[in-house]
Protein backbone atom coordinates (compact mmCIF):
# COMPACT_ATOMS: atom_id res chain seq x y z
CA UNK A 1 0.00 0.00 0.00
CA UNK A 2 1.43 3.41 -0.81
CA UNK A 3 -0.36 5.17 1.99
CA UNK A 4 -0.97 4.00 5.34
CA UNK A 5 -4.69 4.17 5.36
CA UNK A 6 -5.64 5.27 8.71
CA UNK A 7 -8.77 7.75 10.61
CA UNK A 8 -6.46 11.07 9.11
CA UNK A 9 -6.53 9.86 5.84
CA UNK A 10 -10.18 8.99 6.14
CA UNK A 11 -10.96 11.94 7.00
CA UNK A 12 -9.05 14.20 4.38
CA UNK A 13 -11.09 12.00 1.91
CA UNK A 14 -14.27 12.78 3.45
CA UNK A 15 -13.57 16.55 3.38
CA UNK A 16 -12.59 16.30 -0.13
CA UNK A 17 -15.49 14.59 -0.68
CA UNK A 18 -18.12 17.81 1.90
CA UNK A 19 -18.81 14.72 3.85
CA UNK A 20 -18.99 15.30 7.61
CA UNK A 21 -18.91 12.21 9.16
CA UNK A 22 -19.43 11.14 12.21
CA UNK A 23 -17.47 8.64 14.97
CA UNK A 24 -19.46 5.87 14.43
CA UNK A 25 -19.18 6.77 10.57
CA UNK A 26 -15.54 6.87 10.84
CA UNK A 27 -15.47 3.65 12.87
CA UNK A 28 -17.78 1.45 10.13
CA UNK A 29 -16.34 3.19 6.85
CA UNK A 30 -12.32 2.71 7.81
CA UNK A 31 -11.79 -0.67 7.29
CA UNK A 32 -14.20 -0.82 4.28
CA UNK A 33 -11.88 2.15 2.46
CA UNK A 34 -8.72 -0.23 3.83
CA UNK A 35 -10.06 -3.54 2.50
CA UNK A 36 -10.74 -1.20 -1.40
CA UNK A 37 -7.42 0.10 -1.33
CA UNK A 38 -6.00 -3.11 -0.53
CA UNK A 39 -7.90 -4.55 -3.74
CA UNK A 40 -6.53 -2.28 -5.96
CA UNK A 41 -2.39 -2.82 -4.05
CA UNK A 42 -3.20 -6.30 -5.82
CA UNK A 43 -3.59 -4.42 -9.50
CA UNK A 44 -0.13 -3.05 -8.93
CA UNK A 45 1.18 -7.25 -8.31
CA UNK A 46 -0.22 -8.05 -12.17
CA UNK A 47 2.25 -7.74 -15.01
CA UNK A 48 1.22 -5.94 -18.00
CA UNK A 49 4.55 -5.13 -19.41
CA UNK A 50 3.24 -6.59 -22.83
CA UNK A 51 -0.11 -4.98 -22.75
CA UNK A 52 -0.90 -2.46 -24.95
CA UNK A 53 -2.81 0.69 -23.52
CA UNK A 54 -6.64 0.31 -24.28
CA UNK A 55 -8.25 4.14 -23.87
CA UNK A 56 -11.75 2.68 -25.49
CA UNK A 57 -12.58 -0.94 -24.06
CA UNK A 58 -15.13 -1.23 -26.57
CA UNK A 59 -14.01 -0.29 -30.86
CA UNK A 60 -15.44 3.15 -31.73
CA UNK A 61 -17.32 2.48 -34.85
CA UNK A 62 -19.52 4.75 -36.33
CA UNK A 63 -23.19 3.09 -36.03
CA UNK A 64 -25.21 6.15 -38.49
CA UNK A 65 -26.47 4.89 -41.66
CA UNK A 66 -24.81 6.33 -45.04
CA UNK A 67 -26.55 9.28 -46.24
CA UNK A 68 -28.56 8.43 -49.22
CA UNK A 69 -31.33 10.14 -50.99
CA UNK A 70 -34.44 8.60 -51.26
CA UNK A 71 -38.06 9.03 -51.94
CA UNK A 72 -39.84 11.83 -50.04
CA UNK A 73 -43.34 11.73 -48.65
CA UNK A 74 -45.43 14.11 -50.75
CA UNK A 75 -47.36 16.95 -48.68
CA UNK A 76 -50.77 15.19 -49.21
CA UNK A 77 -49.05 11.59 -47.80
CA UNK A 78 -47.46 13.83 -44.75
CA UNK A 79 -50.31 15.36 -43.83
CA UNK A 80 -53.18 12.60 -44.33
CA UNK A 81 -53.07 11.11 -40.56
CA UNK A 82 -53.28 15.03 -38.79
CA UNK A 83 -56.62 16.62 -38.24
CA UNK A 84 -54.61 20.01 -37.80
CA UNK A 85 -53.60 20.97 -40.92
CA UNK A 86 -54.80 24.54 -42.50
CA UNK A 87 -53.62 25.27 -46.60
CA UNK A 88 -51.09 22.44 -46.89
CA UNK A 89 -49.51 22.92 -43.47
CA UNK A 90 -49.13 21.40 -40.35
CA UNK A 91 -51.51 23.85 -37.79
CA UNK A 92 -49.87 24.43 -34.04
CA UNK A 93 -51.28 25.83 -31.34
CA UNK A 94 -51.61 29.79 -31.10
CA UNK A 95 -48.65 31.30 -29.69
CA UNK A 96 -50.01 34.82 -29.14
């Protein structure tokens, strides 16, 4: 472990953190922050020395569809399943 994990360190965490904690607090979340540190002292034990960096676990591909030009709807197909339409246009609500 690089740093002894004890109540100081706990508590510089915690203020890092705005946490205000309190004894009992202290008391029940010490040796769970001691027993994660300790599983991540382990990480450092595994040899990766022929590992090449990953930044993106998972391969970026780009999941769009190509842009191609199809058929439109006409106005009359777009606008047969509305009852608001007024003179070949959608019709919103009244803003004024």
């Amino acid at each position: 472990m690089t740093e002894k994990v004890d109540k100081k360190l706990l508590l510089r965490v915690a203020e890092n953190a705005r946490l205000n904690l309190s004894e009992k607090e202290i008391e029940e979340f010490l040796p769970q922050l001691q027993e994660i540190l300790k599983a991540f002292d382990r990480l450092d034990t595994i040899d990766v020395k022929d590992e090449k960096p990953s930044f993106q676990p998972i391969p970026l591909e780009n999941v769009a569809r190509h842009d191609v030009v199809e058929k439109c709807l006409s106005q009359e197909q777009a606008l047969k399943n509305t009852k608001n339409k007024k003179d070949g246009y959608f019709m919103g609500p009244k803003v004024m």
